[in-house]
Protein backbone atom coordinates (compact mmCIF):
# COMPACT_ATOMS: atom_id res chain seq x y z
CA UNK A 1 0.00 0.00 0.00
CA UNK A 2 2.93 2.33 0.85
CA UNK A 3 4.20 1.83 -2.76
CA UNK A 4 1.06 2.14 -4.13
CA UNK A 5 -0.02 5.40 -3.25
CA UNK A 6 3.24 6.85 -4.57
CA UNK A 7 2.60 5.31 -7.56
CA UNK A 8 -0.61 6.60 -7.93
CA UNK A 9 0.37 10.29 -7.29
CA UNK A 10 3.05 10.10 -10.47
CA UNK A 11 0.86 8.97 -12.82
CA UNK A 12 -1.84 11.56 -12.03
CA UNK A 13 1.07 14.07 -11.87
CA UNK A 14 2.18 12.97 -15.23
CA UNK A 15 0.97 15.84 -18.16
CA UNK A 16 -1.99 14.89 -20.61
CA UNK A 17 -0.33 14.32 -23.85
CA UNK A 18 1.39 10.88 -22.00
CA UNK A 19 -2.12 9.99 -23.76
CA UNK A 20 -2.70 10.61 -27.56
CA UNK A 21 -0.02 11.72 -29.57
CA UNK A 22 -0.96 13.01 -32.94
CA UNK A 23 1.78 13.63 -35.61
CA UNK A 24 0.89 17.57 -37.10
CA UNK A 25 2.62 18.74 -40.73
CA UNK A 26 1.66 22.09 -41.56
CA UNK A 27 2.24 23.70 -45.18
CA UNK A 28 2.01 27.56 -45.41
CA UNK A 29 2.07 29.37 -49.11
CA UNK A 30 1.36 32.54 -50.91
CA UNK A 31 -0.73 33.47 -54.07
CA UNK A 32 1.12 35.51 -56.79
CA UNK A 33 -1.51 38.37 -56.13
CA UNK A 34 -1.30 42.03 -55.90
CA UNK A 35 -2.81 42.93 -52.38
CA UNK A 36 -4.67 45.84 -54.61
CA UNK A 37 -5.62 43.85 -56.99
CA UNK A 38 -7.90 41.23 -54.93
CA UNK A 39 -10.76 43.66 -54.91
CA UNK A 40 -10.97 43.58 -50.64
CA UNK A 41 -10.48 45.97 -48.41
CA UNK A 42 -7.63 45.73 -45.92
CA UNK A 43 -7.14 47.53 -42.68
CA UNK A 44 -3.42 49.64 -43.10
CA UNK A 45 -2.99 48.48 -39.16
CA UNK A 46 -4.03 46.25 -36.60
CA UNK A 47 -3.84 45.34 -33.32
CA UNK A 48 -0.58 42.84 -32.56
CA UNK A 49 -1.00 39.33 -32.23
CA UNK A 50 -0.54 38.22 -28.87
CA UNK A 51 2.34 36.16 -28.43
CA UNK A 52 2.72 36.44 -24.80
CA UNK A 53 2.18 32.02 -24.01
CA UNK A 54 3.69 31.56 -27.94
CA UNK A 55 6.91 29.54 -28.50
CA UNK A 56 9.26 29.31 -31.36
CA UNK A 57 9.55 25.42 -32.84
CA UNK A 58 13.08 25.79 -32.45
CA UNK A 59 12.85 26.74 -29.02
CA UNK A 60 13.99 23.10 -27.14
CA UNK A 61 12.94 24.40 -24.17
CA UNK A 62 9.72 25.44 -25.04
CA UNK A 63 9.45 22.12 -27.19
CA UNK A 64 10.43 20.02 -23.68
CA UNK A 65 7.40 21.98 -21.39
CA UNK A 66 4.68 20.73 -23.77
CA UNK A 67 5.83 17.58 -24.65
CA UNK A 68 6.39 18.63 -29.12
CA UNK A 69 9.38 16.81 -30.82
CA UNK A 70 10.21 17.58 -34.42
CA UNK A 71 9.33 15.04 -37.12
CA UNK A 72 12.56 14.28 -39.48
CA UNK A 73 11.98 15.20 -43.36
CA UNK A 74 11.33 11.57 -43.74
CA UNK A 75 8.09 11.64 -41.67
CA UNK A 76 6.80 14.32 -43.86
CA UNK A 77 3.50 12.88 -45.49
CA UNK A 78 2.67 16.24 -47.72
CA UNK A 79 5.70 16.43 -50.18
CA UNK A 80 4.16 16.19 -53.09
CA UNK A 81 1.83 18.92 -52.02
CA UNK A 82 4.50 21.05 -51.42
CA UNK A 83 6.06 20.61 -54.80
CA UNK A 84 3.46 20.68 -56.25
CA UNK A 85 2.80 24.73 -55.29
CA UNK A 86 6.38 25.34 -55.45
CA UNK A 87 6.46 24.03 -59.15
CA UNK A 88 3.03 26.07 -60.02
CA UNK A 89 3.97 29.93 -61.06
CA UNK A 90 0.84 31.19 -58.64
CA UNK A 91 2.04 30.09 -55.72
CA UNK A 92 5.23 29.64 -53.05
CA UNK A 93 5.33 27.53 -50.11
CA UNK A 94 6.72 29.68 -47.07
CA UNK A 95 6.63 27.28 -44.15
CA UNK A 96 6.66 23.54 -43.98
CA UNK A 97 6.96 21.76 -40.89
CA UNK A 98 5.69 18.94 -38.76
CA UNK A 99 5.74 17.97 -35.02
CA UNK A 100 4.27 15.67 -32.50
CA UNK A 101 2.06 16.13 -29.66
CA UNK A 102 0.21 15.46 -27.30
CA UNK A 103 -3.80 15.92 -26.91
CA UNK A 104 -3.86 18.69 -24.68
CA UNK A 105 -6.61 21.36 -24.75
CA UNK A 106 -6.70 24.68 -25.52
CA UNK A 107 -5.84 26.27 -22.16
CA UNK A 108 -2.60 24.15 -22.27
CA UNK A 109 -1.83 23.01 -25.93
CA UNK A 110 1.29 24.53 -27.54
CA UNK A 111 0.89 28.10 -29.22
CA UNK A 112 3.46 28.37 -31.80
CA UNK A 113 4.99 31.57 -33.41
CA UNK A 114 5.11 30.85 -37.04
CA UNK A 115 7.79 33.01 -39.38
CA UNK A 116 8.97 32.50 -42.78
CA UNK A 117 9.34 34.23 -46.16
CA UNK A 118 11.08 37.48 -46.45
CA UNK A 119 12.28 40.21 -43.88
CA UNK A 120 11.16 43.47 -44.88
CA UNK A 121 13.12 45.03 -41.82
CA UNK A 122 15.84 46.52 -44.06
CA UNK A 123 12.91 48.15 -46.59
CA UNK A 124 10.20 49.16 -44.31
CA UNK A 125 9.12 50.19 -41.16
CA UNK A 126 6.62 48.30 -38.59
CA UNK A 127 3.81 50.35 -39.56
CA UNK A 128 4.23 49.74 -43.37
CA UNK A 129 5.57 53.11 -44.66
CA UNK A 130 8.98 52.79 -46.76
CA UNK A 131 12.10 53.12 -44.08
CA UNK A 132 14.36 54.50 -46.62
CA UNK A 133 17.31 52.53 -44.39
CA UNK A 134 16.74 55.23 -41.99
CA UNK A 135 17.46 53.52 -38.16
CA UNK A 136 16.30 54.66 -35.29
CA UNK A 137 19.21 54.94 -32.45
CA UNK A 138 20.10 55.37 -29.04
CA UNK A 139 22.58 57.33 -26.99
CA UNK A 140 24.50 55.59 -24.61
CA UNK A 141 27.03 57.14 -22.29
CA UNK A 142 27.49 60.01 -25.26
CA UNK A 143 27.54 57.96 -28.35
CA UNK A 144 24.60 57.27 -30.27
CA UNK A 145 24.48 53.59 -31.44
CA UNK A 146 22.02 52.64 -34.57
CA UNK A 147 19.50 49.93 -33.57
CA UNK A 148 18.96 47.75 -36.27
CA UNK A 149 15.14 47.07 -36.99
CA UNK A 150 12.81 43.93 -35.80
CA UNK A 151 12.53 41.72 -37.82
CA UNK A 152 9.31 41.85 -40.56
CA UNK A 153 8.81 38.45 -41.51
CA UNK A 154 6.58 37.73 -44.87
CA UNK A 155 4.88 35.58 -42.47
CA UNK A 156 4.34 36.19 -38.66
CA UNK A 157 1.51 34.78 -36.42
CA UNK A 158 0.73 32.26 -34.29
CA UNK A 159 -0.81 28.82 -34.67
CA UNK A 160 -2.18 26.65 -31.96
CA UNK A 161 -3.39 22.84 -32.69
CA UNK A 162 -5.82 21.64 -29.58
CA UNK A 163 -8.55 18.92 -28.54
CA UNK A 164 -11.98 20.04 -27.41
CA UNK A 165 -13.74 17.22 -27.58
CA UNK A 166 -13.03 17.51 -31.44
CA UNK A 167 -9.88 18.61 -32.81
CA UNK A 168 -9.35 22.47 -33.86
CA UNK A 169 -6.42 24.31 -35.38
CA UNK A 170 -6.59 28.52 -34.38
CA UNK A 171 -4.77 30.84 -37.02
CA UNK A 172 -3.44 34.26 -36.42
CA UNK A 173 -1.43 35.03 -38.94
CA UNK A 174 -0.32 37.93 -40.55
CA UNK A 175 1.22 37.82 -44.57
CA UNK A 176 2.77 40.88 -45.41
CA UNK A 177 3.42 42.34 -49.02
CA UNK A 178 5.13 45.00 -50.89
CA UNK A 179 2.18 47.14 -52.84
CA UNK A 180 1.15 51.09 -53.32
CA UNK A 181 -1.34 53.16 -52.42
CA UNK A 182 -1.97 56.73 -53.23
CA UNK A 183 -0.23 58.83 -50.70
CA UNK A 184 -0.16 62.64 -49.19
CA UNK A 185 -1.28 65.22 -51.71
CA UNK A 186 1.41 67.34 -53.42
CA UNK A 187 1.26 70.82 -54.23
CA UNK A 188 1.68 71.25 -58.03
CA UNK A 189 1.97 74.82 -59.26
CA UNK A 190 0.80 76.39 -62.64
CA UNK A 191 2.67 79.32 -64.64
CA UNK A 192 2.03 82.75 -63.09
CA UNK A 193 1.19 85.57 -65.36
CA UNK A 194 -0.53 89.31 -65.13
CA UNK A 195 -4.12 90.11 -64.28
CA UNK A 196 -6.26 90.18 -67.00
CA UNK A 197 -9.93 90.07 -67.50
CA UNK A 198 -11.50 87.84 -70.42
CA UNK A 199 -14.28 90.45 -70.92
CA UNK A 200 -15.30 92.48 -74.39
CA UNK A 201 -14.55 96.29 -74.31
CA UNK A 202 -17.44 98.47 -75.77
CA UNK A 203 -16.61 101.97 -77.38
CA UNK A 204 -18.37 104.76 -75.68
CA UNK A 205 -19.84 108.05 -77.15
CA UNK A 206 -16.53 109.69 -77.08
CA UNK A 207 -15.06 106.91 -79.31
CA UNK A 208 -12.69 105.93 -76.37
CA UNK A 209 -12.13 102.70 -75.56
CA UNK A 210 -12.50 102.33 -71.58
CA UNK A 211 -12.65 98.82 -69.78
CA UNK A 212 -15.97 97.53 -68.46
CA UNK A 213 -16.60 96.16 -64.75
CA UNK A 214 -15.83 92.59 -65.71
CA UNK A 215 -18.48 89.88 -65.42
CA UNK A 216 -17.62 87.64 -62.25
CA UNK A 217 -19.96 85.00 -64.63
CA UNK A 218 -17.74 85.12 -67.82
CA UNK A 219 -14.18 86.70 -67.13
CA UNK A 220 -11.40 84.63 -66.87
CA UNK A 221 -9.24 85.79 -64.03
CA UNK A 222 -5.23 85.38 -63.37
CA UNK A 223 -3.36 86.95 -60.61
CA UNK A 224 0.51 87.77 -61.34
CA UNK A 225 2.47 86.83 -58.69
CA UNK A 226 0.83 84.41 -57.81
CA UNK A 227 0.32 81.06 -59.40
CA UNK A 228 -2.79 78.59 -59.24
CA UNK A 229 -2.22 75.56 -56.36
CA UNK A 230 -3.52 72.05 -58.18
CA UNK A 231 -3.41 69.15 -56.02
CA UNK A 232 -2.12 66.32 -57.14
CA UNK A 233 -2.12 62.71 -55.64
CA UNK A 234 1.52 60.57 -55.46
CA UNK A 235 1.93 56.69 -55.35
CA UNK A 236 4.22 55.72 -52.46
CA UNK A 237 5.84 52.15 -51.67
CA UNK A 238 3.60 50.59 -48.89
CA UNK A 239 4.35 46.76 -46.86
CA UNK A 240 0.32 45.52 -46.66
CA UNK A 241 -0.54 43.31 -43.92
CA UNK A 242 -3.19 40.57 -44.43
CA UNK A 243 -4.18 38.61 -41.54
CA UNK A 244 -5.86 35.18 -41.78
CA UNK A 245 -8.39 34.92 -38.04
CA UNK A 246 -9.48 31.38 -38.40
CA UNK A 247 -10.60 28.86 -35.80
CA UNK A 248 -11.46 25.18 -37.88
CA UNK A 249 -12.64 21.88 -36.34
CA UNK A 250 -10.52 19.27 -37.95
CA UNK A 251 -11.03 15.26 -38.01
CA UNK A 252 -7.90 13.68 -37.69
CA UNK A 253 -5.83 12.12 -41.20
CA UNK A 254 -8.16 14.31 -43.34
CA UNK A 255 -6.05 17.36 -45.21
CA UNK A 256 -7.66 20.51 -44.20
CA UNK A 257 -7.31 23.72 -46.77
CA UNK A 258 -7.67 27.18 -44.90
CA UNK A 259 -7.09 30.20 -47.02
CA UNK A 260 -7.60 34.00 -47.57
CA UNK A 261 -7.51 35.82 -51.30
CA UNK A 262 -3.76 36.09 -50.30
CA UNK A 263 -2.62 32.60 -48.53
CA UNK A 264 -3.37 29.37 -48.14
CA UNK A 265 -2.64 26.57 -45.32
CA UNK A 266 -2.47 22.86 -45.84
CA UNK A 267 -3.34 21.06 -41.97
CA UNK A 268 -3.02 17.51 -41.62
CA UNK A 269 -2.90 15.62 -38.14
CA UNK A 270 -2.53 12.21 -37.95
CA UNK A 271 -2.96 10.09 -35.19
CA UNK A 272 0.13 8.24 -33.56
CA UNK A 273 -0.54 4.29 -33.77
């Protein structure tokens, strides 16, 4: 009895994914689209994702706490998917990975901070306007050191893969992309030249030719010195953000597609026999 109850308190110490294990492969990938050109409206910001309980898949650490081990390239199931989108002009794969894991629920399931593609960092600032490789920087101790940008990955989000009595994959991702959109309006100025009114002179009795009043409804009026002010809209370099907000129920060793005009996901999760 006195090894018994010792027993008893490690297994129901031991974490929940000692149960289930599924094996998860994930493939991310763009479409060859113009954010402009998709005919939707996107928001130029939005809130941050919250990454605060997120983990990076190469973070062991983080990997060890939930109980996640990397699958090898030779566990990979979707392959041919993958070349498949790679080999097809529309389209180009930005993340493919797969893990294992247990079947732990959403308050305690892994949350994973997905990056891949391109970093914009060097190009463009957080809140999409061109950086123009200007750096911010900070003074220390009299000398002002140049802080080099965060990162701006192509992709950035989180993912989280969880059982609720059904299985569910959440999606908070953000796809970011080089476009333009019409900017602040410039001043453009026109020719200055005398005043002059486009009116008709009439002759009087005299025969002298003296100037009318000019007609606010027909004269043409142009002030020297001064020259007209036309508005005129410019085109600047913009870094769109798309995010893709999706919660799906899944059934496990079916491929799930989840997409927005601008990406697509491949989910499959198979269970461990």
């Amino acid at each position: 009895m006195r090894i018994l109850i010792p027993l008893l308190l490690i297994f129901a110490s031991m974490p929940s994914w000692a149960g289930r294990q599924f094996d998860i492969e994930v493939i991310i990938f763009k479409r060859a689209l113009d954010a402009k050109n998709t005919h939707e409206t996107w928001p130029n910001e939005l809130p941050n994702i919250e990454m605060s309980r997120a983990g990076s898949l190469d973070d062991v650490s983080y990997r060890q706490s939930k109980g996640v081990s990397l699958l090898p390239r030779s566990a990979y199931r979707l392959n041919r998917q993958a070349t498949a989108l790679n080999n097809h002009a529309g389209f180009k794969v930005l993340k493919h990975v797969a893990w294992r894991q247990g079947d732990q629920g959403k308050a305690s399931a892994p949350i994973f901070h997905i990056v891949g593609g391109r970093d914009f960092s060097d190009s463009y600032q957080a809140n999409g306007q061109a950086s123009h490789g200007d750096w911010s920087s900070a003074t220390i101790d009299d000398k002002t050191y140049a802080s080099e940008p965060k990162p701006l990955y192509e992709l950035d989000g989180t993912l989280q893969i969880y059982v609720q009595h059904y299985l569910f994959a959440d999606t908070m991702l953000d796809f970011r992309e080089p476009t333009t959109r019409t900017g602040a309006f410039a001043s453009q100025a026109m020719p200055s030249t005398d005043v002059f009114f486009g009116t008709k002179q009439e002759t009087n009795l005299k025969g002298v030719n003296e100037p009318k009043a000019p007609d606010t409804q027909d004269a043409t009026t142009q002030v020297g010195n001064f020259s007209n002010i036309l508005p005129s809209a410019e085109q600047e370099s913009f870094l769109q953000t798309i995010r893709m907000d999706q919660t799906r129920r899944m059934r496990s060793g079916e491929i799930h597609y989840l997409d927005n005009p601008l990406v697509g996901m491949l989910i499959q999760v198979r269970p461990v026999k």
